[in-house]
PDB file of N, CA and C in Angstrom:
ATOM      1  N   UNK A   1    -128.788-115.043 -15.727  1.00  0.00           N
ATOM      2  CA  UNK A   1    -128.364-115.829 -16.876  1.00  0.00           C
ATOM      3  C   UNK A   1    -129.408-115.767 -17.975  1.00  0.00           C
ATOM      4  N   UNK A   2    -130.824-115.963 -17.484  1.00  0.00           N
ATOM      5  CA  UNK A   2    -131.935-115.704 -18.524  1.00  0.00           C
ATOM      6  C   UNK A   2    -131.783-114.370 -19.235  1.00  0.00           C
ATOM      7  N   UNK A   3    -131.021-113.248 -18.734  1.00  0.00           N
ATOM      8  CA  UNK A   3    -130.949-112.114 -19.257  1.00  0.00           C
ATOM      9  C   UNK A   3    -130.185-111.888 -20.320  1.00  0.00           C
ATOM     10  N   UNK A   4    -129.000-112.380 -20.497  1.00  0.00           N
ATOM     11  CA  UNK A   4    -127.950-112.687 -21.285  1.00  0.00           C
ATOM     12  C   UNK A   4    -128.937-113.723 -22.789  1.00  0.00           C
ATOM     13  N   UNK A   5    -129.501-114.858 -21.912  1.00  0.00           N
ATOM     14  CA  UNK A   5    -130.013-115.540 -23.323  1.00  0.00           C
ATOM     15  C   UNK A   5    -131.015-114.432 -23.879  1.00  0.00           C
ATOM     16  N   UNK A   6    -131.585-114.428 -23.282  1.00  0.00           N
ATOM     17  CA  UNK A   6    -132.855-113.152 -23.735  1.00  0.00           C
ATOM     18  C   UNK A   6    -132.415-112.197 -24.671  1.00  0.00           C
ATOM     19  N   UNK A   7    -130.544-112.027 -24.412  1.00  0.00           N
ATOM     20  CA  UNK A   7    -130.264-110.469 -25.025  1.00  0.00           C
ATOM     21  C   UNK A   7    -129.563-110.929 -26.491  1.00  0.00           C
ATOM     22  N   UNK A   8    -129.177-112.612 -26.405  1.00  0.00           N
ATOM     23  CA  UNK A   8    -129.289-112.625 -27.433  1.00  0.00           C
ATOM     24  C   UNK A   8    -129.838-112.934 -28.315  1.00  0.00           C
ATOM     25  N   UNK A   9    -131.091-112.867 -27.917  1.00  0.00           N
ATOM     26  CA  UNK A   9    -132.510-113.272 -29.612  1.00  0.00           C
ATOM     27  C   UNK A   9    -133.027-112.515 -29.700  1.00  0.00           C
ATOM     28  N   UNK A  10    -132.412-111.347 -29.608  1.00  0.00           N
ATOM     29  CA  UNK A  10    -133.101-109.743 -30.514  1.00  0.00           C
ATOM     30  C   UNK A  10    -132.623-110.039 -32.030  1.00  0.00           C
ATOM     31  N   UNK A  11    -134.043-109.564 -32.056  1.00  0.00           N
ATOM     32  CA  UNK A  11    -133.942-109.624 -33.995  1.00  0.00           C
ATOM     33  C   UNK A  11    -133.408-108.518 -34.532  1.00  0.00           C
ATOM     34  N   UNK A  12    -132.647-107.380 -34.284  1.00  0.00           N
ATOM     35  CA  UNK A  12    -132.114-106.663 -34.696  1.00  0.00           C
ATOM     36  C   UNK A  12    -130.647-107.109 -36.302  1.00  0.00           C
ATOM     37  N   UNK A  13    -131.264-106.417 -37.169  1.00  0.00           N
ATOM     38  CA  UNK A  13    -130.512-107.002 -38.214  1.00  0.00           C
ATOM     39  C   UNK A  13    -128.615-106.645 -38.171  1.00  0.00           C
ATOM     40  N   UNK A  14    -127.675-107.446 -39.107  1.00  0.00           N
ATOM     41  CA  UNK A  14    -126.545-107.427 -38.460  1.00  0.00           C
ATOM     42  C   UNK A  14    -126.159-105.840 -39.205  1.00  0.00           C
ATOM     43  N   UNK A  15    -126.927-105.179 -40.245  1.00  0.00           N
ATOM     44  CA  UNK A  15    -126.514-103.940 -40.923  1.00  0.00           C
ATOM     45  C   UNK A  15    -126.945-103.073 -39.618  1.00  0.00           C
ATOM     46  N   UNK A  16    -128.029-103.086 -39.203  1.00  0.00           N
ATOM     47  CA  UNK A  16    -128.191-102.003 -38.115  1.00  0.00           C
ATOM     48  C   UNK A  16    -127.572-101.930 -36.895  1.00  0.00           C
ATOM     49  N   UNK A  17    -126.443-103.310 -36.946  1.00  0.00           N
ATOM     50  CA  UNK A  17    -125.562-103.742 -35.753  1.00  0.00           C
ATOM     51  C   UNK A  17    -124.676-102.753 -36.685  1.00  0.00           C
ATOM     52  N   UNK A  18    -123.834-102.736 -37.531  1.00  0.00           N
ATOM     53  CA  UNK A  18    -122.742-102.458 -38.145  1.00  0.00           C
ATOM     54  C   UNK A  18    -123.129-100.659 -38.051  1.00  0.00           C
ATOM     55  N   UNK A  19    -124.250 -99.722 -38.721  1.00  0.00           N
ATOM     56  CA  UNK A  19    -125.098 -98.709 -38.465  1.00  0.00           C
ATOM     57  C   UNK A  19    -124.052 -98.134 -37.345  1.00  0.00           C
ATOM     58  N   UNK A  20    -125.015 -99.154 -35.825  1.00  0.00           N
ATOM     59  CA  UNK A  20    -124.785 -98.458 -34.680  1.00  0.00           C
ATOM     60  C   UNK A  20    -123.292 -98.260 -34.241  1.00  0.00           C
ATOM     61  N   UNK A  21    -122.436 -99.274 -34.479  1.00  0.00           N
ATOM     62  CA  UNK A  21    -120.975 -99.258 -33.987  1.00  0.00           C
ATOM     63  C   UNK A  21    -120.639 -98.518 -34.915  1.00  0.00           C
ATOM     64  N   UNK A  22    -121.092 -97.987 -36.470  1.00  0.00           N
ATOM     65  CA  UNK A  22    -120.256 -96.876 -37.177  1.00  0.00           C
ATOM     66  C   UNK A  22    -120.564 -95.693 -36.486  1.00  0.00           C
ATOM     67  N   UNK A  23    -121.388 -95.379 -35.903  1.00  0.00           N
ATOM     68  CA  UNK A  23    -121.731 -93.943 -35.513  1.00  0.00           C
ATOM     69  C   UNK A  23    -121.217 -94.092 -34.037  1.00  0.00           C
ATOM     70  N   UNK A  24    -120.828 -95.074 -33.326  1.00  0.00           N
ATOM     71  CA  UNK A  24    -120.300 -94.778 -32.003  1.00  0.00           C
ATOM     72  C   UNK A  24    -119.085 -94.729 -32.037  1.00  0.00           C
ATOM     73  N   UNK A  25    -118.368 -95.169 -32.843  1.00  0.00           N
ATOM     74  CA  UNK A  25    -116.882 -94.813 -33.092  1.00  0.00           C
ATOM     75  C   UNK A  25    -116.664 -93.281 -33.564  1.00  0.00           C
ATOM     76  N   UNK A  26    -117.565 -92.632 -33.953  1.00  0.00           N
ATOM     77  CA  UNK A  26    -117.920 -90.959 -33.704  1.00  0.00           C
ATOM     78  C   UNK A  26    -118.409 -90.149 -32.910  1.00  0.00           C
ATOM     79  N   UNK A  27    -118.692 -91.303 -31.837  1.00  0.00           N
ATOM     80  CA  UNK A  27    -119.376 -90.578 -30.551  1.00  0.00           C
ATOM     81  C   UNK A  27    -120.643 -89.543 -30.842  1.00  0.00           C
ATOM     82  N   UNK A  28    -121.457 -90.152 -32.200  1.00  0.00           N
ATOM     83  CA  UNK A  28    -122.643 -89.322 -32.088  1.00  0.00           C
ATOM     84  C   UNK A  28    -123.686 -89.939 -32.368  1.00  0.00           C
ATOM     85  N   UNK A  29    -124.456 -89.962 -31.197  1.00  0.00           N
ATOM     86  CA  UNK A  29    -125.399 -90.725 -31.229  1.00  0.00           C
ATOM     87  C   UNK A  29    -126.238 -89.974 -30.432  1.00  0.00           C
ATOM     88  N   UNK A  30    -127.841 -90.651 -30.639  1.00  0.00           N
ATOM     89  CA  UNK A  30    -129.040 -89.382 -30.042  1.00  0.00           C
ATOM     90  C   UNK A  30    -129.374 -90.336 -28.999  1.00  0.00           C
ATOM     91  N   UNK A  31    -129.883 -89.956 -27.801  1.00  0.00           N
ATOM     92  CA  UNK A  31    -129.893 -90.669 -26.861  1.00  0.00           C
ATOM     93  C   UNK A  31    -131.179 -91.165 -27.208  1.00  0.00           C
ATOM     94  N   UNK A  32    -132.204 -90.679 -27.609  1.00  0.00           N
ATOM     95  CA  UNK A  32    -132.979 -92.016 -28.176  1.00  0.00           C
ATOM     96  C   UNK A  32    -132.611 -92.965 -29.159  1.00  0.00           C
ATOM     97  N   UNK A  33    -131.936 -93.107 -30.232  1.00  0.00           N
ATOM     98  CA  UNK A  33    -130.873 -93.723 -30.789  1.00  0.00           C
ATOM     99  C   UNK A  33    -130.348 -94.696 -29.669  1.00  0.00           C
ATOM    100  N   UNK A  34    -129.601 -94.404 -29.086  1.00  0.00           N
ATOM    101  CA  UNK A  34    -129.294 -95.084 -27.999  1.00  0.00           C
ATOM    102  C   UNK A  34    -129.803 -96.165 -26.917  1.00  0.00           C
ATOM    103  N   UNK A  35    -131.229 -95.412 -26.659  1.00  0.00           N
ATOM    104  CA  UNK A  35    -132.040 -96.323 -26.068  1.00  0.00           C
ATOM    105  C   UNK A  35    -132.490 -97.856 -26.866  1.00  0.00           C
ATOM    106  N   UNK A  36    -133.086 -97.054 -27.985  1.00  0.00           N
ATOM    107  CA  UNK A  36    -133.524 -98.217 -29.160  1.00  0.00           C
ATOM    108  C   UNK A  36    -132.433 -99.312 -29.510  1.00  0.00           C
ATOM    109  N   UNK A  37    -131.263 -98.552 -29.156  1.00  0.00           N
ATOM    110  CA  UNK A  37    -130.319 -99.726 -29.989  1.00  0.00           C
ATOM    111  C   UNK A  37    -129.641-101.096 -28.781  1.00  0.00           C
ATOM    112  N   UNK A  38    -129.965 -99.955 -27.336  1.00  0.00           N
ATOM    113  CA  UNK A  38    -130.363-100.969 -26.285  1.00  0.00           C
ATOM    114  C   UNK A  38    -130.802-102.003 -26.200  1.00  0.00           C
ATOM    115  N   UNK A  39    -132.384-102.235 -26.893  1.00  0.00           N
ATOM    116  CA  UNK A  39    -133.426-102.542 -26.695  1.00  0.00           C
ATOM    117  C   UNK A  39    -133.237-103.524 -27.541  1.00  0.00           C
ATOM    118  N   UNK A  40    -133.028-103.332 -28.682  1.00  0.00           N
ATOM    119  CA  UNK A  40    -132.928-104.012 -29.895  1.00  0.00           C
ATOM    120  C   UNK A  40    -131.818-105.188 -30.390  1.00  0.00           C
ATOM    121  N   UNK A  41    -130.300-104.349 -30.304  1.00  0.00           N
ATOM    122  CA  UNK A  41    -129.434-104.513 -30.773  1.00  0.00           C
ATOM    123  C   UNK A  41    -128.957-106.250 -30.141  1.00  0.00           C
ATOM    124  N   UNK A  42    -128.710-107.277 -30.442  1.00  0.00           N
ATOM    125  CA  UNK A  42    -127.827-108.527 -30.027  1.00  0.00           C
ATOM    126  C   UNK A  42    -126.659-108.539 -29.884  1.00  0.00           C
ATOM    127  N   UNK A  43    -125.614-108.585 -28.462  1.00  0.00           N
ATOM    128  CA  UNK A  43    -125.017-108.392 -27.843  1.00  0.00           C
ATOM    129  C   UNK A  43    -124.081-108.606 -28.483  1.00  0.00           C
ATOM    130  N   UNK A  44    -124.216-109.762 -28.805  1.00  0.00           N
ATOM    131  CA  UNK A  44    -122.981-110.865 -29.670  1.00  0.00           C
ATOM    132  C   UNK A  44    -122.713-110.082 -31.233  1.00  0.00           C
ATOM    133  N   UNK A  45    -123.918-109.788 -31.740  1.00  0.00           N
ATOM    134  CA  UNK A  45    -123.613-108.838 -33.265  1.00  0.00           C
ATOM    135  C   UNK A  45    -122.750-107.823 -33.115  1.00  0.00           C
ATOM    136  N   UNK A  46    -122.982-106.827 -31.556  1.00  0.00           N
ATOM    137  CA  UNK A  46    -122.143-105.876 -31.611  1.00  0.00           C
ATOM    138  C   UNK A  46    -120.860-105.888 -30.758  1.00  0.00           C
ATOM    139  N   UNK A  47    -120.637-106.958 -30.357  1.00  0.00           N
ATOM    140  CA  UNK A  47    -119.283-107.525 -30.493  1.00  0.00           C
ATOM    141  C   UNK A  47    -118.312-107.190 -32.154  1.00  0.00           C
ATOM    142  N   UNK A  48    -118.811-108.250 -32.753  1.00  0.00           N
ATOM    143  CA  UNK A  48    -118.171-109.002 -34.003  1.00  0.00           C
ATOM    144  C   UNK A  48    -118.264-107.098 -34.549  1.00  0.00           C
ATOM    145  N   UNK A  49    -119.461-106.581 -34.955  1.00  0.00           N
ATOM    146  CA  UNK A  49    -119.611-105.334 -35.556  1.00  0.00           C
ATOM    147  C   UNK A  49    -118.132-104.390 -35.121  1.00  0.00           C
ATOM    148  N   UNK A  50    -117.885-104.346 -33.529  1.00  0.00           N
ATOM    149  CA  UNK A  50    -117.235-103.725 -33.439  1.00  0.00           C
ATOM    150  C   UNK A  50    -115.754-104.169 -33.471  1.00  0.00           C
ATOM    151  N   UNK A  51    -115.393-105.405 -33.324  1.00  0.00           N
ATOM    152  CA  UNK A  51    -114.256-106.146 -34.150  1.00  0.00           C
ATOM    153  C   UNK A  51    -113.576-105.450 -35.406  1.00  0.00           C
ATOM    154  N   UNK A  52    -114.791-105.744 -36.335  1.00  0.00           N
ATOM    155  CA  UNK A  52    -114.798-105.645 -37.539  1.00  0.00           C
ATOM    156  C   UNK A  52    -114.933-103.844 -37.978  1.00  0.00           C
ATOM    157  N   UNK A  53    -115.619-103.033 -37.032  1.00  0.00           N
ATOM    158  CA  UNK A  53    -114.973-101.871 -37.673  1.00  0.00           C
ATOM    159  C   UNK A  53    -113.765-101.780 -37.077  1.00  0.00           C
ATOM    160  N   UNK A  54    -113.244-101.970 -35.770  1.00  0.00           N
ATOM    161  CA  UNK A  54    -112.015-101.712 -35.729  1.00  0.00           C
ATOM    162  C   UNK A  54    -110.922-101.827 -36.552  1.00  0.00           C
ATOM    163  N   UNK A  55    -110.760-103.250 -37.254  1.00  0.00           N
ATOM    164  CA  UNK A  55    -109.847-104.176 -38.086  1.00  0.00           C
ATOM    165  C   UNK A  55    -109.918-102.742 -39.161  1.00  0.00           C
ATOM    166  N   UNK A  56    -110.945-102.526 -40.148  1.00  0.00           N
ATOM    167  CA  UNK A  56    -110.962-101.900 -41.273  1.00  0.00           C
ATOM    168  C   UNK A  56    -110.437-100.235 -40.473  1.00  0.00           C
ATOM    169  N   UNK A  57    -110.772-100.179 -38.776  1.00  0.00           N
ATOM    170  CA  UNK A  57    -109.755 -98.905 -38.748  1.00  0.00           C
ATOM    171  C   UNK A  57    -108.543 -98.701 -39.392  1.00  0.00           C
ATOM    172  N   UNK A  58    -107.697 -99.630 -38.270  1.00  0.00           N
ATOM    173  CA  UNK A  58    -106.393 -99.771 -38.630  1.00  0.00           C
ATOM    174  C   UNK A  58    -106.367-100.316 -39.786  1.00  0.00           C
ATOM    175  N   UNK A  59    -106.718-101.150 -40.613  1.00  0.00           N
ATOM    176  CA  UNK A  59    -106.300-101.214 -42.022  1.00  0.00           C
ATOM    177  C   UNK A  59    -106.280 -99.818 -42.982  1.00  0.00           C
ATOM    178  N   UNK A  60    -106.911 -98.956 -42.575  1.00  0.00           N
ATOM    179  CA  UNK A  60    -107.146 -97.855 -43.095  1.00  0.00           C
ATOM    180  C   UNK A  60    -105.856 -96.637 -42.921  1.00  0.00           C
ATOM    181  N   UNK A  61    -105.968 -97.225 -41.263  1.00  0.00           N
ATOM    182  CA  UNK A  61    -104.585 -95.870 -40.902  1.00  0.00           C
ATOM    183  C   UNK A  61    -103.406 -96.187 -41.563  1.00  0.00           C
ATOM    184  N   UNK A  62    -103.148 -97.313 -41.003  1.00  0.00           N
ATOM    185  CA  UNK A  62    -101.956 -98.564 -41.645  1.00  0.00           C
ATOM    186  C   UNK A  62    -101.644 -97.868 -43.291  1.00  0.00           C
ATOM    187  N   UNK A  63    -102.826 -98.466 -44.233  1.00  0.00           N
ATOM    188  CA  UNK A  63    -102.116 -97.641 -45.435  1.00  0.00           C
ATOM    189  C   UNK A  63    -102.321 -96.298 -45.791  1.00  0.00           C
ATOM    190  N   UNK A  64    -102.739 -95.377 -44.881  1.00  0.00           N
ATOM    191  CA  UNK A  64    -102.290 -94.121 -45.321  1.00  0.00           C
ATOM    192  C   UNK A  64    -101.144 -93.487 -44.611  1.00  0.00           C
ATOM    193  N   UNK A  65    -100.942 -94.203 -43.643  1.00  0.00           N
ATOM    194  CA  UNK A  65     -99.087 -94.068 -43.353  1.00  0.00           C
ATOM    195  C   UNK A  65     -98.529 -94.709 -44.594  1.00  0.00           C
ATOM    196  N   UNK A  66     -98.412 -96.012 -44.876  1.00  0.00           N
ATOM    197  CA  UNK A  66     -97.913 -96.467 -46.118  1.00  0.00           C
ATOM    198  C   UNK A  66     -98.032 -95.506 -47.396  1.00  0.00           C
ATOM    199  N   UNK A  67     -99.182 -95.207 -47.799  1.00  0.00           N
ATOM    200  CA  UNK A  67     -98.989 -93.941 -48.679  1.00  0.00           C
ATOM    201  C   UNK A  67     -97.898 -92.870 -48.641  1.00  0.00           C
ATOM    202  N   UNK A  68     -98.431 -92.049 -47.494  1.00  0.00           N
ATOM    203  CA  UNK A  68     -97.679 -90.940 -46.823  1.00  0.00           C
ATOM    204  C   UNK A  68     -96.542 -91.324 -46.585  1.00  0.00           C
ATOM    205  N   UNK A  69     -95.740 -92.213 -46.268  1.00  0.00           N
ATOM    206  CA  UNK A  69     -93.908 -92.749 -46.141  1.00  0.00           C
ATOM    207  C   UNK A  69     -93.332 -92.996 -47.557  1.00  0.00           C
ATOM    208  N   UNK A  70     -94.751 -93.627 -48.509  1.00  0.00           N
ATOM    209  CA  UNK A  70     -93.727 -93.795 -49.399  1.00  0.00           C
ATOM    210  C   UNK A  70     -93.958 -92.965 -50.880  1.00  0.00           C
ATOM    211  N   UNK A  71     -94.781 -91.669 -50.050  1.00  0.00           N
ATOM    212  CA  UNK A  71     -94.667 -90.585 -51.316  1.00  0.00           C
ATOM    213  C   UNK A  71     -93.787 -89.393 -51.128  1.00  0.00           C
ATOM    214  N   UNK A  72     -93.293 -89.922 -49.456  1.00  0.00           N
ATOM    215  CA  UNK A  72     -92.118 -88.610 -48.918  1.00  0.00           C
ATOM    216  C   UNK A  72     -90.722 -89.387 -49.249  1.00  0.00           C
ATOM    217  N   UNK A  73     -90.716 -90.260 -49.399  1.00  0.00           N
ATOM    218  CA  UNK A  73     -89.378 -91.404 -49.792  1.00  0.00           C
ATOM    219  C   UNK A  73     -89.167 -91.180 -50.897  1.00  0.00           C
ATOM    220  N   UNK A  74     -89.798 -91.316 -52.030  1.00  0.00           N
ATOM    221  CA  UNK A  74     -89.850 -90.812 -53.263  1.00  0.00           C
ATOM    222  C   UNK A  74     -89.576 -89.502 -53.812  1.00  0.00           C
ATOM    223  N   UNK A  75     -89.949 -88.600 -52.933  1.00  0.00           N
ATOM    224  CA  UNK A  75     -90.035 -87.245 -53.421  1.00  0.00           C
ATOM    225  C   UNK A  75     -88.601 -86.696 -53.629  1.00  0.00           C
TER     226      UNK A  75
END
């Protein structure tokens, strides 16, 4: 249980939380990269981080189907 509190009072800032979940949703990451962000990163930040890129995924796919349906509807 001490491990969990411990993991979350890393001072790791919430941009270098946001950083790491953008580049793992590309699956490229350097395994020292990796280690560090281990070490560093607060559990709970990269939760929400990865929430939050997800959401702006699909908001993204979402309207470029919307684009793409309604510039072939039109045409």
């Amino acid at each position: 249980m001490s491990d969990l509190k411990d993991a979350t009072q890393r001072k790791a800032s919430f941009a270098s939380t946001m950083k790491a979940v953008f580049w793992s949703f590309f699956g490229v990451r350097k395994r020292s990269d990796y280690e560090n962000d281990a070490a560093k990163l607060n559990p709970l930040h990269v939760i929400i981080a990865g929430v939050i890129g997800a959401a702006i995924f699909v908001t993204v796919l979402v309207l470029i189907v919307k684009m793409v349906v309604g510039s072939a509807v039109s045409s």
